[in-house]
C-alpha atoms as a PDB file:
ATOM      1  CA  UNK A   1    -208.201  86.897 -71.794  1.00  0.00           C
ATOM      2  CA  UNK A   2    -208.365  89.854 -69.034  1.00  0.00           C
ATOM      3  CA  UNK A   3    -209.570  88.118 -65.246  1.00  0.00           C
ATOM      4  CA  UNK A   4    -213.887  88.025 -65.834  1.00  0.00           C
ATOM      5  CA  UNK A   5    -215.840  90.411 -63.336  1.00  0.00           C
ATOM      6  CA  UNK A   6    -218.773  87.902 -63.040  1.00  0.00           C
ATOM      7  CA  UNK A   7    -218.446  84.081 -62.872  1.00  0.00           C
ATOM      8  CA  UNK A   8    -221.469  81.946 -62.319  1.00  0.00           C
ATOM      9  CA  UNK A   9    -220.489  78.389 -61.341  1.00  0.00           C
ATOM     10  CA  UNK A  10    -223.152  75.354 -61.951  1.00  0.00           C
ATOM     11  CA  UNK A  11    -224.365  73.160 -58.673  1.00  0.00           C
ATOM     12  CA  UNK A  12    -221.852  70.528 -60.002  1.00  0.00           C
ATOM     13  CA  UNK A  13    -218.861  72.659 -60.154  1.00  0.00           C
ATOM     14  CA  UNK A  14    -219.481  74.276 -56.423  1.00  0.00           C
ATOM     15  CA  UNK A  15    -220.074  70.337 -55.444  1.00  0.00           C
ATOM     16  CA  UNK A  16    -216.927  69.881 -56.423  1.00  0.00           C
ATOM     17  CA  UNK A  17    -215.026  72.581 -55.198  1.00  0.00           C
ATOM     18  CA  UNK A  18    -216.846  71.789 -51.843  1.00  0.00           C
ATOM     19  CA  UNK A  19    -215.997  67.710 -51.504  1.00  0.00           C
ATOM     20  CA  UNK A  20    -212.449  67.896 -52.594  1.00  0.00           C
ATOM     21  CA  UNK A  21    -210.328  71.177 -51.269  1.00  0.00           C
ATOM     22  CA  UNK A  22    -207.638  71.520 -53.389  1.00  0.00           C
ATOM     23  CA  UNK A  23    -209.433  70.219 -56.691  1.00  0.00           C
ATOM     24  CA  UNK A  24    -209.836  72.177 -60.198  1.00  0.00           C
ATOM     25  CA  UNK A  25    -213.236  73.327 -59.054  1.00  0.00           C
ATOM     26  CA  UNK A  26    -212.085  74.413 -55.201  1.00  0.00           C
ATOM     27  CA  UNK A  27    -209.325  76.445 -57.004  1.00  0.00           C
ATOM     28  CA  UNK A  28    -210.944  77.984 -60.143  1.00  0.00           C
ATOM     29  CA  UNK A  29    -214.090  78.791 -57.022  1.00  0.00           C
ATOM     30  CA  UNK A  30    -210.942  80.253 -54.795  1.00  0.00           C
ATOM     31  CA  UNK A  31    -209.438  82.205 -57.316  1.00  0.00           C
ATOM     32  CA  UNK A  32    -213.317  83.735 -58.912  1.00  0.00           C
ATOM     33  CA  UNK A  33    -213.862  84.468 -54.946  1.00  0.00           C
ATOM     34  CA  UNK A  34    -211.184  86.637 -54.762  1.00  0.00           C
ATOM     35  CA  UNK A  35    -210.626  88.922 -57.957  1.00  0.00           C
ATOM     36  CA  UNK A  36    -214.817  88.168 -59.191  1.00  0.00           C
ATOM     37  CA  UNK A  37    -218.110  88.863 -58.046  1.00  0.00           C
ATOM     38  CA  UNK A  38    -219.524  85.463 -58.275  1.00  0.00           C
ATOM     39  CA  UNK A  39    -223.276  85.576 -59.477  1.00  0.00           C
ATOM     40  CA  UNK A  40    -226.310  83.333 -57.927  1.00  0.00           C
ATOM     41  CA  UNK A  41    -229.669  83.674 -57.629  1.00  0.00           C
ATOM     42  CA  UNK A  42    -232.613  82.169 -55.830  1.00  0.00           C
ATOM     43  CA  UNK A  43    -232.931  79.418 -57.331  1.00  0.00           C
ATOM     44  CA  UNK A  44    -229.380  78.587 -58.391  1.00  0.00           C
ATOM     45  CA  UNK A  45    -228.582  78.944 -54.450  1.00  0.00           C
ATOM     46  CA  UNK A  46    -231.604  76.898 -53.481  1.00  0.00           C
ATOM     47  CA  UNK A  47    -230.343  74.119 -55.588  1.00  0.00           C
ATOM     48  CA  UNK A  48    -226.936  74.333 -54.061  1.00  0.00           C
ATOM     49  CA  UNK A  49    -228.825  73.611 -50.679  1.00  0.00           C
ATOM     50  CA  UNK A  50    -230.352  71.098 -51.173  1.00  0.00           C
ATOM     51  CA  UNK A  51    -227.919  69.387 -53.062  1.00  0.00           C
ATOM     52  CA  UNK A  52    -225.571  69.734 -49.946  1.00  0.00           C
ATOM     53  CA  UNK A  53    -227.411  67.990 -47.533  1.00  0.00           C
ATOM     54  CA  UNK A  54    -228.350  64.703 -49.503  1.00  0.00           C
ATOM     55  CA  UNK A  55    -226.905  61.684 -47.364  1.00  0.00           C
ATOM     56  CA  UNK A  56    -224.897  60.348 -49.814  1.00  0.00           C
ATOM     57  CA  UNK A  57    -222.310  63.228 -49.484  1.00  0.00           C
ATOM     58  CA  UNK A  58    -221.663  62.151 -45.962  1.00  0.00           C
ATOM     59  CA  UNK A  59    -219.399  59.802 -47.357  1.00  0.00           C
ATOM     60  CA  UNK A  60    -217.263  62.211 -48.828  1.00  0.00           C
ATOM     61  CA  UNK A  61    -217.377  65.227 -46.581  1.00  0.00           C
ATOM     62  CA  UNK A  62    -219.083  65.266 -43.419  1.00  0.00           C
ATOM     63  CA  UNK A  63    -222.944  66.964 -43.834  1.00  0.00           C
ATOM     64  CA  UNK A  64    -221.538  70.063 -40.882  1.00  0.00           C
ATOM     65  CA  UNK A  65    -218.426  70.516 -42.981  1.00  0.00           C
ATOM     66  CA  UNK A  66    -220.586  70.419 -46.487  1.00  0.00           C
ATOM     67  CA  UNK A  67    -223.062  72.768 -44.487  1.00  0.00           C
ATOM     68  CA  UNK A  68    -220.408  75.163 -43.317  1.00  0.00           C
ATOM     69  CA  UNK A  69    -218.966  75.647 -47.051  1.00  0.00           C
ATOM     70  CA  UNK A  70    -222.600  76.462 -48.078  1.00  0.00           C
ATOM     71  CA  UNK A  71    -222.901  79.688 -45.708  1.00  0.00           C
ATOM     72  CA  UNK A  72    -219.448  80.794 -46.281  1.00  0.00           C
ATOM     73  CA  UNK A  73    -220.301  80.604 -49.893  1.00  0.00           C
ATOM     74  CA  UNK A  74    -223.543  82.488 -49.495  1.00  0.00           C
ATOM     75  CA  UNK A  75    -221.076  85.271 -47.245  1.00  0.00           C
ATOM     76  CA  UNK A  76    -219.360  85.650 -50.485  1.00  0.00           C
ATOM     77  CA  UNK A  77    -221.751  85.473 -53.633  1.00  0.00           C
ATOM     78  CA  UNK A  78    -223.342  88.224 -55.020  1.00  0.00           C
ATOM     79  CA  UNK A  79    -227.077  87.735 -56.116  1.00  0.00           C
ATOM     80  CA  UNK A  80    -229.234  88.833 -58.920  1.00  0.00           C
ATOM     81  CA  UNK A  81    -232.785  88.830 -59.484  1.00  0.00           C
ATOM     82  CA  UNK A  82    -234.238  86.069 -61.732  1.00  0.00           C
ATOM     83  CA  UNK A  83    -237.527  86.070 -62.700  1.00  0.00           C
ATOM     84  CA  UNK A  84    -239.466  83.070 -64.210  1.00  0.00           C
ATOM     85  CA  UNK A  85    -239.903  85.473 -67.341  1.00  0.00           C
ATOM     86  CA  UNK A  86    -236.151  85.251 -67.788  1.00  0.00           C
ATOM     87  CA  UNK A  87    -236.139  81.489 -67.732  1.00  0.00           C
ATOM     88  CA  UNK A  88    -239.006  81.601 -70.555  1.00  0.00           C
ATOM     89  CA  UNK A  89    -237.063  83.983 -73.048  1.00  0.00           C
ATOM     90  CA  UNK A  90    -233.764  82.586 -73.070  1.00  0.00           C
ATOM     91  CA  UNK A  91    -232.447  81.486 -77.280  1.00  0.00           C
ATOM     92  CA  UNK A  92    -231.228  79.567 -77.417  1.00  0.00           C
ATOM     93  CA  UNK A  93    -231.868  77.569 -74.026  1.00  0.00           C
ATOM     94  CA  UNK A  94    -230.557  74.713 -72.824  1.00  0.00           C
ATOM     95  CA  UNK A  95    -231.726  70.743 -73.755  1.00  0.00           C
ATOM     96  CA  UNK A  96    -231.991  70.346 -69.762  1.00  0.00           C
ATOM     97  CA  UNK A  97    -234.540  72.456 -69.072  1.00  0.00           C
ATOM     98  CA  UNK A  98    -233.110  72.599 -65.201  1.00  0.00           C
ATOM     99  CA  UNK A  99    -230.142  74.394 -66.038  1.00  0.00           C
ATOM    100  CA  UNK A 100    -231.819  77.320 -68.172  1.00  0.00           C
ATOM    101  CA  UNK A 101    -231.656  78.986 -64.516  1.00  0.00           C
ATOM    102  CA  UNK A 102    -227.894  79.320 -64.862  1.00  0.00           C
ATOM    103  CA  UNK A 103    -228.292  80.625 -68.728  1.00  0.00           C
ATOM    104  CA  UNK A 104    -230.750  83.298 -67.157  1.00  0.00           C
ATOM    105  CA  UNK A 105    -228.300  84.123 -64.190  1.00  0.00           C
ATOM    106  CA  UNK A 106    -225.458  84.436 -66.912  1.00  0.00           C
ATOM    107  CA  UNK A 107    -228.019  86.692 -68.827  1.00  0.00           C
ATOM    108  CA  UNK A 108    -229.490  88.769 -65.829  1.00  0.00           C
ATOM    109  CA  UNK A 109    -225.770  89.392 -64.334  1.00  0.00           C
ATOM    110  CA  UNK A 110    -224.544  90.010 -67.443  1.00  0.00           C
ATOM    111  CA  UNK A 111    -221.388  87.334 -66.604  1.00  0.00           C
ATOM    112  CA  UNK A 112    -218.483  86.966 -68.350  1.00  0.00           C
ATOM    113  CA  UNK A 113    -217.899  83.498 -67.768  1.00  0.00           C
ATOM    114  CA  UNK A 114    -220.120  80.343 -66.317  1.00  0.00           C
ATOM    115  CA  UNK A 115    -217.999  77.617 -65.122  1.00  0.00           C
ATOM    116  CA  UNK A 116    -219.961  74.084 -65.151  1.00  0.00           C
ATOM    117  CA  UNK A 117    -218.956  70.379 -65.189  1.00  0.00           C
ATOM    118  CA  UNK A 118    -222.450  69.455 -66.920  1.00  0.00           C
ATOM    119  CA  UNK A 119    -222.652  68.464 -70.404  1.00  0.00           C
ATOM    120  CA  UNK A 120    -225.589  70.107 -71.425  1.00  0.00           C
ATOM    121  CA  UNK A 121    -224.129  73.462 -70.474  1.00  0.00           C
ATOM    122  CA  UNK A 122    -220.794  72.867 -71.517  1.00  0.00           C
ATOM    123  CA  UNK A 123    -222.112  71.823 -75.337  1.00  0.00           C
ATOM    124  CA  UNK A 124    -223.593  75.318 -75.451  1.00  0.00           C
ATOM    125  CA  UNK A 125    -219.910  76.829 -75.430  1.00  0.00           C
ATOM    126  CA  UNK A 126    -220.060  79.889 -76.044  1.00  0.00           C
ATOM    127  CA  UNK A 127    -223.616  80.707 -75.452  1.00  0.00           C
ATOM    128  CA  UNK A 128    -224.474  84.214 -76.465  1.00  0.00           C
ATOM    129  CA  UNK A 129    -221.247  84.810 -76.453  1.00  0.00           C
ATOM    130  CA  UNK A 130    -220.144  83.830 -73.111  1.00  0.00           C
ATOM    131  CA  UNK A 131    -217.705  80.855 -72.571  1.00  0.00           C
ATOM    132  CA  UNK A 132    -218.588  77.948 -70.799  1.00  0.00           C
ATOM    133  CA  UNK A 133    -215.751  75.868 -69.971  1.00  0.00           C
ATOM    134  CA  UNK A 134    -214.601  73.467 -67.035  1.00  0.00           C
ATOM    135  CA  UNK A 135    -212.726  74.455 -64.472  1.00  0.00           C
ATOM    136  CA  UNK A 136    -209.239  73.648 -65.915  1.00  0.00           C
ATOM    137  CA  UNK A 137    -210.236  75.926 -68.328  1.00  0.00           C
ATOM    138  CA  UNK A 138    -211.642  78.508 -66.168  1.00  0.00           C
ATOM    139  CA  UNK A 139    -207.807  78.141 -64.828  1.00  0.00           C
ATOM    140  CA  UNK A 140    -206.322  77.890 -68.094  1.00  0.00           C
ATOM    141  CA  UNK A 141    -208.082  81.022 -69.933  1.00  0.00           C
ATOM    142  CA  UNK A 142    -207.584  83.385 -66.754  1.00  0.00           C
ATOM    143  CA  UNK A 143    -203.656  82.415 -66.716  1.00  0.00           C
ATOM    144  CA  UNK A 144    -203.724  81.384 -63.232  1.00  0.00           C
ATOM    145  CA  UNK A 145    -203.811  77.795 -63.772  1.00  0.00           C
ATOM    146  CA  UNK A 146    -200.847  76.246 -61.674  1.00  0.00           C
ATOM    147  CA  UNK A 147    -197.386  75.354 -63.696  1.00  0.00           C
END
C-alpha cells in the first residue's frame, strides 16, 4: 500500500498516542504527522478536548502536559467542514451513533485511512472502502512499522 494522504485518527487512538510517547498510537500519530495531512473537524476536535482534561488522566500524564499535546496537535491537523447533514446520510453508519462523526470526517476529507482503537469502528473495516485498522496496522500496511 502507497503512504495515505489523509488519516483521521479516533479520540481513543490520539488518547493513546498522547498518555504513552513511544506507543503504537504515538508512532503511527508521528509518522501520519509527518508524510499525511491528518483530518479533524469540529466536533471530532471538540471531543478530543474534552476528553483531555477529565481528572482521571492526571494519573497518567499530567493535565499541562495532556493540554500541551492537544494544541500542538491542533498546530498540525488539517480541518474539514462537517455538517450535521453529513452525519444524517452516512450508509452504512456506525452502531455507536457517536462515532458516525469520524465516518463523516472520513467521507467529507475524502481519507484514505481512519485509524481507531474502538470496536464499533474497527468492525466496519473497510467502510466504503476505506480501511480501518489499529495502529499496528496503520504501521504494518504503510511499511514503516519498526523491525
Amino acid at each position: 500500500m502507497s503512504w495515505p494522504r489523509r488519516v483521521v485518527f479516533d479520540t481513543s487512538t490520539l488518547v493513546g498516542a498522547a498518555l504513552k510517547p513511544g506507543s503504537l498510537p504515538h508512532q503511527a500519530l508521528t509518522l501520519a504527522l509527518a508524510r499525511s495531512d491528518v483530518c479533524a473537524s469540529v466536533p471530532t476536535w471538540l471531543e478530543l478536548e474534552r476528553v483531555m482534561q477529565r481528572e482521571r488522566l492526571d494519573r497518567f500524564l499530567p493535565r499541562d502536559a495532556r493540554l500541551e499535546f492537544v494544541a500542538m496537535l491542533r498546530t498540525s491537523m488539517h480541518f474539514f467542514p462537517v455538517t450535521q447533514a453529513d452525519v444524517d446520510a452516512l450508509q452504512p453508519p456506525c452502531r455507536d451513533v457517536m462515532d458516525n462523526k469520524f465516518l463523516a470526517l472520513v467521507q467529507v476529507c475524502r481519507a484514505d485511512m481512519l485509524v481507531s482503537s474502538d470496536k464499533d469502528l474497527l468492525i466496519l473495516h473497510p467502510w466504503c472502502g476505506v480501511p480501518v485498522c489499529r495502529a499496528a496496522e496503520f504501521l504494518s500496511d504503510t511499511g514503516a512499522a519498526r523491525p
